[in-house]
Protein backbone atom coordinates (compact mmCIF):
# COMPACT_ATOMS: atom_id res chain seq x y z
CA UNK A 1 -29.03 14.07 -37.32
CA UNK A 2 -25.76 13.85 -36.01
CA UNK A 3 -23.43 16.12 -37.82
CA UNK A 4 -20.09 14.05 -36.57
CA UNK A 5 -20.54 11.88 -39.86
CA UNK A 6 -22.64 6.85 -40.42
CA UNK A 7 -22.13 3.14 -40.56
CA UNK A 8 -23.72 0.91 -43.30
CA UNK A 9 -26.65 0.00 -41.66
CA UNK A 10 -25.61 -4.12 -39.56
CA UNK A 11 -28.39 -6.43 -39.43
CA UNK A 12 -29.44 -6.06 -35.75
CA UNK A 13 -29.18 -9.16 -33.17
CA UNK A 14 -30.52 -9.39 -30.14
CA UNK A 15 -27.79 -10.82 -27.73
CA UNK A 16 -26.62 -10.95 -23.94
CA UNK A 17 -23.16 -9.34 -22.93
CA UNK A 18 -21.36 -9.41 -19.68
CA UNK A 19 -20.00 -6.20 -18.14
CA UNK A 20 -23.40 -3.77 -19.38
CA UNK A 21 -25.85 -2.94 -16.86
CA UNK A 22 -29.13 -1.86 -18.41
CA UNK A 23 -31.23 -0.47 -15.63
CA UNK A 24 -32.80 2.91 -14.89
CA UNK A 25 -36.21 4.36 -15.72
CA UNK A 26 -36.61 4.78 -19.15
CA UNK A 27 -33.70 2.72 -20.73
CA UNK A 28 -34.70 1.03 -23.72
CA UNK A 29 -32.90 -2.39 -23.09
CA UNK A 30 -33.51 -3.96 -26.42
CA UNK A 31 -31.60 -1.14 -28.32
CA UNK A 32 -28.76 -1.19 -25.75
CA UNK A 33 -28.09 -4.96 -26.64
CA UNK A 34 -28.59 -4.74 -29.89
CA UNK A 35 -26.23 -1.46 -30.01
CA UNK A 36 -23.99 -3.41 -27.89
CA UNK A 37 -24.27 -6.48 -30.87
CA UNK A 38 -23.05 -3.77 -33.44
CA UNK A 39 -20.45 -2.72 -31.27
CA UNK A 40 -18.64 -6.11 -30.42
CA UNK A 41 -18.51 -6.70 -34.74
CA UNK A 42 -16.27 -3.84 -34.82
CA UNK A 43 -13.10 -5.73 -34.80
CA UNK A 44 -10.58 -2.24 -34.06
CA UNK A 45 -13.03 -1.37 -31.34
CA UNK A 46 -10.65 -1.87 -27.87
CA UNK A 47 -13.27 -0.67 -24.77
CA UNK A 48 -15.96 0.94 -24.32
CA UNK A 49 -17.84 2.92 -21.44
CA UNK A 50 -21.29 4.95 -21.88
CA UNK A 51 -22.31 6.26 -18.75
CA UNK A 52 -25.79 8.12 -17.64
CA UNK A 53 -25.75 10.55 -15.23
CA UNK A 54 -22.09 9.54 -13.79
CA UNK A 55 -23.54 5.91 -13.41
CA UNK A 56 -21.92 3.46 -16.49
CA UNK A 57 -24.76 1.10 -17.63
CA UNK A 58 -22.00 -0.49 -20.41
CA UNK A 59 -18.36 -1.27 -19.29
CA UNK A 60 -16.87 -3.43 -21.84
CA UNK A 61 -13.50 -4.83 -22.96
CA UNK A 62 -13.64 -6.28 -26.94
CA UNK A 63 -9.93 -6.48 -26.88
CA UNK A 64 -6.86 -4.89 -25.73
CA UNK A 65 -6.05 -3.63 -22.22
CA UNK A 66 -8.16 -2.88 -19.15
CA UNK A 67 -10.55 -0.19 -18.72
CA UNK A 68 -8.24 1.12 -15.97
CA UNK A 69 -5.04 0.37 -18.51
CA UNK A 70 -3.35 4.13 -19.63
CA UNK A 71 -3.71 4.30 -23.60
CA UNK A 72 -2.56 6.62 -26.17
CA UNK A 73 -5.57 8.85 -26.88
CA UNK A 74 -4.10 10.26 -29.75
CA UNK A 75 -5.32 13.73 -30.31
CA UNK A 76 -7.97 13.52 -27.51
CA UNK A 77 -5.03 15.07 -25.55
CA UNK A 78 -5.63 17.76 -27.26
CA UNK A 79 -9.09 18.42 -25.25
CA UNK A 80 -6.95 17.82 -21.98
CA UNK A 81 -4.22 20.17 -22.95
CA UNK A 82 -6.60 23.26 -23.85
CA UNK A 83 -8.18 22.33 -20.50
CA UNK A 84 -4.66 23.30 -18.93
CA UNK A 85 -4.90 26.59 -20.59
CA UNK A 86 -8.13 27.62 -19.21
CA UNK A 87 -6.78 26.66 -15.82
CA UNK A 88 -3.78 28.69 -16.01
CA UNK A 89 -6.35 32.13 -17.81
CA UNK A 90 -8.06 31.48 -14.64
CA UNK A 91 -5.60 31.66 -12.29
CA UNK A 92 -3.66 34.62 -14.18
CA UNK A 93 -1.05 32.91 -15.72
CA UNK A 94 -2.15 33.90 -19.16
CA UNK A 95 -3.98 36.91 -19.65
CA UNK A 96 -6.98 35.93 -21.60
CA UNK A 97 -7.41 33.96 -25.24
CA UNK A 98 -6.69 37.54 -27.23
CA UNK A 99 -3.34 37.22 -25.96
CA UNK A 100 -0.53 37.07 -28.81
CA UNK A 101 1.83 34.26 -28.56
CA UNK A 102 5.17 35.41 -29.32
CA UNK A 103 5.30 37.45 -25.85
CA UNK A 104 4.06 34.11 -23.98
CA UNK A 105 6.79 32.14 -25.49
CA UNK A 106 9.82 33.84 -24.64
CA UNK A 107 13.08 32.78 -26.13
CA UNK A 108 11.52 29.72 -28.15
CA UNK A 109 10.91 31.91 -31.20
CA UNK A 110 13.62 32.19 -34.13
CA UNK A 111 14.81 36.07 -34.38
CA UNK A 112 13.06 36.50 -37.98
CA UNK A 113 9.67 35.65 -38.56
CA UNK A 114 6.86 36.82 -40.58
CA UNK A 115 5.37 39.98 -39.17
CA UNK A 116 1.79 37.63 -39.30
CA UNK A 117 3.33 35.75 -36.62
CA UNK A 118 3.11 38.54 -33.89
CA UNK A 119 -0.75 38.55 -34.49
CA UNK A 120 -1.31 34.60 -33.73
CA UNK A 121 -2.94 34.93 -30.65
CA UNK A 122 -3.83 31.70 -27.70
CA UNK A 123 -7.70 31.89 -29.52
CA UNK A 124 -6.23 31.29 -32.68
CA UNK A 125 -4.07 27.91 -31.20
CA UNK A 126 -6.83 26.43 -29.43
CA UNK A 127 -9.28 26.96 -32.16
CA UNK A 128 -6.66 25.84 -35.27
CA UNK A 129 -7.05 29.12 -36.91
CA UNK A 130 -3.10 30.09 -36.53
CA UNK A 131 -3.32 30.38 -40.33
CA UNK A 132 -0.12 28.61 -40.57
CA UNK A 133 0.57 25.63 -42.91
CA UNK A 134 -0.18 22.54 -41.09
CA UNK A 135 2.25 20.39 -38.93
CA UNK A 136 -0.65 17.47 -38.91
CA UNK A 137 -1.12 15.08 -41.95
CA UNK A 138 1.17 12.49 -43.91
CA UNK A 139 3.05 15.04 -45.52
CA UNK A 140 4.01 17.50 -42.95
CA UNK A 141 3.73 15.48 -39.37
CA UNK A 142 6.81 13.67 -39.70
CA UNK A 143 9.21 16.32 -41.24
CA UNK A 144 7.69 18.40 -37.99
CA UNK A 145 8.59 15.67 -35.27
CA UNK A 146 11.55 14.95 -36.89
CA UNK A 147 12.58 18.75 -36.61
CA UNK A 148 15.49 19.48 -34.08
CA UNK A 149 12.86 22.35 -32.62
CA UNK A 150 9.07 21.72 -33.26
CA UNK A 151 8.46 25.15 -31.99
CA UNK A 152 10.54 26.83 -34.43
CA UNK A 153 9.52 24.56 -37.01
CA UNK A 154 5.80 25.34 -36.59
CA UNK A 155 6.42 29.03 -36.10
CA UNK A 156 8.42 29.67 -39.44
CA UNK A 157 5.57 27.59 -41.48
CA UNK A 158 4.42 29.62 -44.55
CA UNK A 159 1.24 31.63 -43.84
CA UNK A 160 -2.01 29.35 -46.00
CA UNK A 161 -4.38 31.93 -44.37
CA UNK A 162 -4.55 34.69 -42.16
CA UNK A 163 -5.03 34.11 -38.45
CA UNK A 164 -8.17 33.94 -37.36
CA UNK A 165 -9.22 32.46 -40.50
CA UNK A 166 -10.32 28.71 -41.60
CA UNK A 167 -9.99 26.02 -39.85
CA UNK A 168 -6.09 24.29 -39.98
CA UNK A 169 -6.19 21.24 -38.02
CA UNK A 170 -2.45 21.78 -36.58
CA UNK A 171 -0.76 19.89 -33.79
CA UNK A 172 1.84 22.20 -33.53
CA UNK A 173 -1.17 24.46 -32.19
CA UNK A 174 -1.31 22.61 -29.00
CA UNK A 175 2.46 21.89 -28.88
CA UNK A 176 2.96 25.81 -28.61
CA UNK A 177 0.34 25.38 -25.91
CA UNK A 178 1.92 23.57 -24.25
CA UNK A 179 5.62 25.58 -24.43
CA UNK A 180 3.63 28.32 -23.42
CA UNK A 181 2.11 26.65 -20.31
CA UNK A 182 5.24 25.43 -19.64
CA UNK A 183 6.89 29.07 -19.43
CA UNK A 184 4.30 30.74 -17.47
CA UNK A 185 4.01 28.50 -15.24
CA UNK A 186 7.66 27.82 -14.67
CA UNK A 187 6.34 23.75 -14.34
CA UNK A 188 6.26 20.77 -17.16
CA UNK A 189 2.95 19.81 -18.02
CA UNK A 190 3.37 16.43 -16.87
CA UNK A 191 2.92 17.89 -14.05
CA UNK A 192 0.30 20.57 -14.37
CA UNK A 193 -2.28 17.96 -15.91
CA UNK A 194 -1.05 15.54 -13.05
CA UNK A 195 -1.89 18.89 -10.28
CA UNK A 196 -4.74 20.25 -12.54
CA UNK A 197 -6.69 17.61 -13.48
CA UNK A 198 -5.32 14.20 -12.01
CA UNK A 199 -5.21 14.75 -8.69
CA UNK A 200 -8.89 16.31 -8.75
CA UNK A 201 -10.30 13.45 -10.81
CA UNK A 202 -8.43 10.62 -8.88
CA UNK A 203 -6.97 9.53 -12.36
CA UNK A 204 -3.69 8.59 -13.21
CA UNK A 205 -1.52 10.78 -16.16
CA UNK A 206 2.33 8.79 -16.93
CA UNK A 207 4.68 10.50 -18.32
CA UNK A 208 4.72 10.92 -22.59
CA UNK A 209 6.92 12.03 -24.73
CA UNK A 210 8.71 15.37 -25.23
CA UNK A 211 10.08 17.12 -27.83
CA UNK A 212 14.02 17.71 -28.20
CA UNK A 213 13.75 21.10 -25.91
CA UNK A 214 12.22 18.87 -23.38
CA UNK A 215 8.23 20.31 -23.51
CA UNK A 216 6.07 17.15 -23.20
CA UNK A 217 4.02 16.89 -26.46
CA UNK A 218 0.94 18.86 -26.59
CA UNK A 219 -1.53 17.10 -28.83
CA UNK A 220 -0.42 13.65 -29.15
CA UNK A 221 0.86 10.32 -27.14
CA UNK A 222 -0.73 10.82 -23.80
CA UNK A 223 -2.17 8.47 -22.25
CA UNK A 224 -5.29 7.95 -20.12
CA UNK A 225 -7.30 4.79 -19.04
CA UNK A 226 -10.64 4.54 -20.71
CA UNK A 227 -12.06 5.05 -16.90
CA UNK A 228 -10.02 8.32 -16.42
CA UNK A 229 -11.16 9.93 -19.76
CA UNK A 230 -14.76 9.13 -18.50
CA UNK A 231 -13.96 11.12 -15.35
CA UNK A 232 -12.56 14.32 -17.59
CA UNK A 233 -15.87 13.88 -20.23
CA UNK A 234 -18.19 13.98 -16.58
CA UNK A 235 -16.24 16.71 -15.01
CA UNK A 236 -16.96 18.92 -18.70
CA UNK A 237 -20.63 17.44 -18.59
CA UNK A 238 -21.34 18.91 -14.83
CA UNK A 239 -19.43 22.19 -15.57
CA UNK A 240 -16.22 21.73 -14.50
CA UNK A 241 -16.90 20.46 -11.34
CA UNK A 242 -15.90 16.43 -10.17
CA UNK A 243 -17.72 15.09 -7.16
CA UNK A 244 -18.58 18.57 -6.05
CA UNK A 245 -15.07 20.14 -6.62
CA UNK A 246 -14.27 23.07 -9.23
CA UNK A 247 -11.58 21.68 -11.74
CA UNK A 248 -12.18 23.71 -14.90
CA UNK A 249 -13.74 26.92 -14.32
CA UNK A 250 -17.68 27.42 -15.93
CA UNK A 251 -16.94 29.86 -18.33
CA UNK A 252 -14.21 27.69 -20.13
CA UNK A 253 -16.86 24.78 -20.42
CA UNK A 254 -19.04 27.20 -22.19
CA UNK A 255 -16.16 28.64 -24.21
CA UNK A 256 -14.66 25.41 -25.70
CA UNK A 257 -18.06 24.18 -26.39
CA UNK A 258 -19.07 27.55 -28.84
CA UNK A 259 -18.29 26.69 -32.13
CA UNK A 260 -15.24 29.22 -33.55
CA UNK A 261 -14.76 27.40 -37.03
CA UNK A 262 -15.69 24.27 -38.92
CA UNK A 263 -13.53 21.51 -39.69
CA UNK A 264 -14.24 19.88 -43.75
CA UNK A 265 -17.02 18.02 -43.21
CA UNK A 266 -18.48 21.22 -41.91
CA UNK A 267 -18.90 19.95 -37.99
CA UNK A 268 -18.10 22.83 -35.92
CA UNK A 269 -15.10 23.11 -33.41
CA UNK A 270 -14.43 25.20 -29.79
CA UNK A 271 -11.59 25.17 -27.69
CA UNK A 272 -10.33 21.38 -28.22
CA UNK A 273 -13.89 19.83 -28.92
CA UNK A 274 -16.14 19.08 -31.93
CA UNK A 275 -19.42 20.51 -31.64
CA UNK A 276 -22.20 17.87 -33.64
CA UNK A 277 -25.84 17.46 -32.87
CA UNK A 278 -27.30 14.34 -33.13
CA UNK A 279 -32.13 13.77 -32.83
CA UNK A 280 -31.63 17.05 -32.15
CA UNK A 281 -29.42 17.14 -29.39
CA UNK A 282 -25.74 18.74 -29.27
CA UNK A 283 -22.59 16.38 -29.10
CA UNK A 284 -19.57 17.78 -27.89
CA UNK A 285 -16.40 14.92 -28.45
CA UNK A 286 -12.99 14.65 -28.58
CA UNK A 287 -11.54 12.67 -31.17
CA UNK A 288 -7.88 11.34 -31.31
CA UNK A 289 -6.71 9.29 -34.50
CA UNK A 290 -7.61 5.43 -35.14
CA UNK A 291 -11.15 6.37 -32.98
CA UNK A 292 -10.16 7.21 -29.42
CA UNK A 293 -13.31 9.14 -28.65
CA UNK A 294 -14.90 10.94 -25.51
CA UNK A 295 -18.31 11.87 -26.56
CA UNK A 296 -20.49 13.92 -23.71
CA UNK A 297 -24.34 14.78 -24.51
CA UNK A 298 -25.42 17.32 -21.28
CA UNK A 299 -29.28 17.40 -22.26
CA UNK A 300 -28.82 13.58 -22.26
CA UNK A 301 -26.81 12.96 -18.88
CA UNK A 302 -24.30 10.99 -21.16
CA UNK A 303 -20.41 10.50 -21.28
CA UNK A 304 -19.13 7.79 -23.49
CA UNK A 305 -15.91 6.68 -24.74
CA UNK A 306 -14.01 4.49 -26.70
CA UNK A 307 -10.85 3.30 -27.44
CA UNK A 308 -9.75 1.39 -30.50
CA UNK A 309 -6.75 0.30 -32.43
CA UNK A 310 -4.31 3.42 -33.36
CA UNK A 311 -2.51 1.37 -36.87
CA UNK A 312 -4.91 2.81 -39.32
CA UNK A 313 -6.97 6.26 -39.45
CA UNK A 314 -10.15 6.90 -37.79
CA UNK A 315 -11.32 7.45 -41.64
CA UNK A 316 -10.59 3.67 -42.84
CA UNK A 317 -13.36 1.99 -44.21
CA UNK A 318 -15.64 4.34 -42.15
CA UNK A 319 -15.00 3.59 -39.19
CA UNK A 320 -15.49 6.63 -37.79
CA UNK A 321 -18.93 6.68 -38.70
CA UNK A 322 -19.32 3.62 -37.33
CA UNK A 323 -18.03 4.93 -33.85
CA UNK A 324 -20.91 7.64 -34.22
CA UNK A 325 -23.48 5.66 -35.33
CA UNK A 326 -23.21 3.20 -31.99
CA UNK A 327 -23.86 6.93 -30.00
CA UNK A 328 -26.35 8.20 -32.26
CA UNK A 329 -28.65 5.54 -33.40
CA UNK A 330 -27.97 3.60 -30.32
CA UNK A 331 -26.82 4.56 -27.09
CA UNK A 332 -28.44 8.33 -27.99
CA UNK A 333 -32.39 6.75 -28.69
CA UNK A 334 -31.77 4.01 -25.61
CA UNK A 335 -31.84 6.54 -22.96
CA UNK A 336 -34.36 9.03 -24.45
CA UNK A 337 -37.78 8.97 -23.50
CA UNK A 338 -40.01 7.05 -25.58
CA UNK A 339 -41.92 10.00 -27.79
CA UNK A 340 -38.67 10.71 -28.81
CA UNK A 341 -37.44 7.90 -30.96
CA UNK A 342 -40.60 9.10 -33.40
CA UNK A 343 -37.47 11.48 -34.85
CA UNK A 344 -35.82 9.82 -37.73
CA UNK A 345 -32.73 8.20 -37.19
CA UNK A 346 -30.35 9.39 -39.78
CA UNK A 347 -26.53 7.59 -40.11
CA UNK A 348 -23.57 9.83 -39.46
CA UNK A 349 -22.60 9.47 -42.96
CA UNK A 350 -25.36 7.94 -44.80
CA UNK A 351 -29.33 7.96 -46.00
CA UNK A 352 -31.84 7.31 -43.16
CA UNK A 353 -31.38 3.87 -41.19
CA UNK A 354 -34.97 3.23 -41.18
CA UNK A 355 -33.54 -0.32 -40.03
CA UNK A 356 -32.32 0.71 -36.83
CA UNK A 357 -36.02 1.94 -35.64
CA UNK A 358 -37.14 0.47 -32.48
């Protein structure tokens, strides 16, 4: 089942809740409420919004701002920031993903490097195979933000595997993404997400934080409204197109959603996304830290997201697998026709929730 990761099974209640509309042919009703019951116990759960065919049958605030409030989406910004870079391949700015780095970056490198560093190339950043030690995790992030250059700082990180290699989950990936944006495009990317992808998706992108040489961070601390990640997840789900207008060209949909590598619990990763399958359909999501999540199922017509409290790790007391269990025991089985739900329903990180049969 779904390959993201489970929830201890919650005794199931059957209960009303304001701001979900549960109509449409073939929506099981029941499970939505009772998903929606599981949901509302989560107490770092902030909003939510699951959406079927562009149409959102649940809207709901638990706690914390507005669905139309700008959030930190942690390393969900990551998916928005490899979005850029498809943008600018397509309109020439880079050459393609087998283009090395060090060229695209200019005068941001340090003179001496290790001759490994010349063969990093934009695949190898978008997919976390730099090969480079990490800049992500409690013992490297904050020695790397703390840096006077996080460029420099990632760049000159020992080599842990070749490039092109395993999967090293990296921030300074996407920060070098965004430098390199930056140069070719002569613009901030404040303001190429706000040209690129705001101003298509009628969304609103404030400004976030930069690093001492002034390159906004790529990877971490934007935010977006629960409403205006919903709007990205549908323009991926229709092919790059919003309301009939080409944001993201085709071919980058289909690129960031062919999994590259594997992350440690073996769920495969593209160009910013994680690649899962869940009653044997595939999940593409984003996932930034504490369990701000933008999960879109094409064969399903489904975006969803969440947003939830950023103090403690997605991992804590498995809530993560909480967060997928709500999509794939719930909201997943809801809107699938009814000879469907004869698959078993297997927890994201757990033995089969015979329980949570309809």
């Amino acid at each position: 089942m779904l390959r993201l990761l489970p929830a201890v099974v919650l005794g199931l209640l059957l209960v009303s809740f304001a701001g979900t509309r549960a109509a449409g042919a073939g929506l099981n009703e029941q499970l939505l409420a009772e998903t929606m019951a599981r949901a509302e116990s989560l107490p770092r759960l902030h909003a939510l919004i699951v959406a079927k065919d562009g149409v959102p049958i649940v809207e709901r605030v638990f706690r914390g701002p507005s669905l139309d409030t700008p959030v930190n989406v942690k390393s969900a910004s990551k998916t928005i920031i490899d979005a850029l870079v498809g943008i600018a391949i397509d309109r020439g700015m880079i050459k393609n993903v087998n283009q090395p780095i060090l060229p695209l970056l200019r005068n941001r490198a340090p003179d001496v490097l290790d001759s490994k560093v010349g063969t990093i190339t934009v695949d190898h950043l978008l997919s976390m195979r730099a090969g480079l030690e990490r800049t992500s995790g409690s013992q490297n992030y904050g020695r790397w933000v703390t840096s006077p250059n996080w460029i420099r700082f990632a760049l000159t990180r020992p080599f842990v595997d070749e490039p092109g290699g395993e999967m090293l989950y990296s921030t300074g990936n996407t920060h070098m993404l965004s430098a390199i944006l930056t140069d070719v495009t002569g613009t901030d990317t404040l303001e190429l997400a706000r040209e690129w992808l705001a101003k298509p998706l009628g969304i609103t992108i404030p400004a976030w934080t930069r690093d001492p040489q002034g390159v906004y961070f790529g990877g971490n601390e934007m935010a977006v409204s629960p409403r205006a990640l919903l709007n990205f997840g549908e323009m991926y789900r229709n092919g790059g197109t919003f309301e009939g207008k080409r944001v993201v060209p085709e071919s980058w949909i289909r690129a960031s959603w062919t999994p590259l590598t594997s992350d440690r619990r073996g769920v495969g990763y593209g160009y910013g996304w994680f690649i899962g399958e869940a009653l044997g359909e595939p999940v593409y999501y984003a996932w930034g830290y504490g369990g701000q999540m933008l999960y879109v199922i094409p064969s399903l017509k489904l975006t969803i997201v969440m947003t939830s409290d950023s103090s403690l790790g997605s991992d804590a007391n498995g809530f993560i697998c909480a967060l997928h269990d709500l999509v794939a025991l719930g909201f997943m089985p809801a809107v699938m026709e009814k000879g469907a739900l004869n698959l078993p329903l297997v927890s994201a990180c757990g033995p089969p929730a015979d329980a949570l049969q309809p």
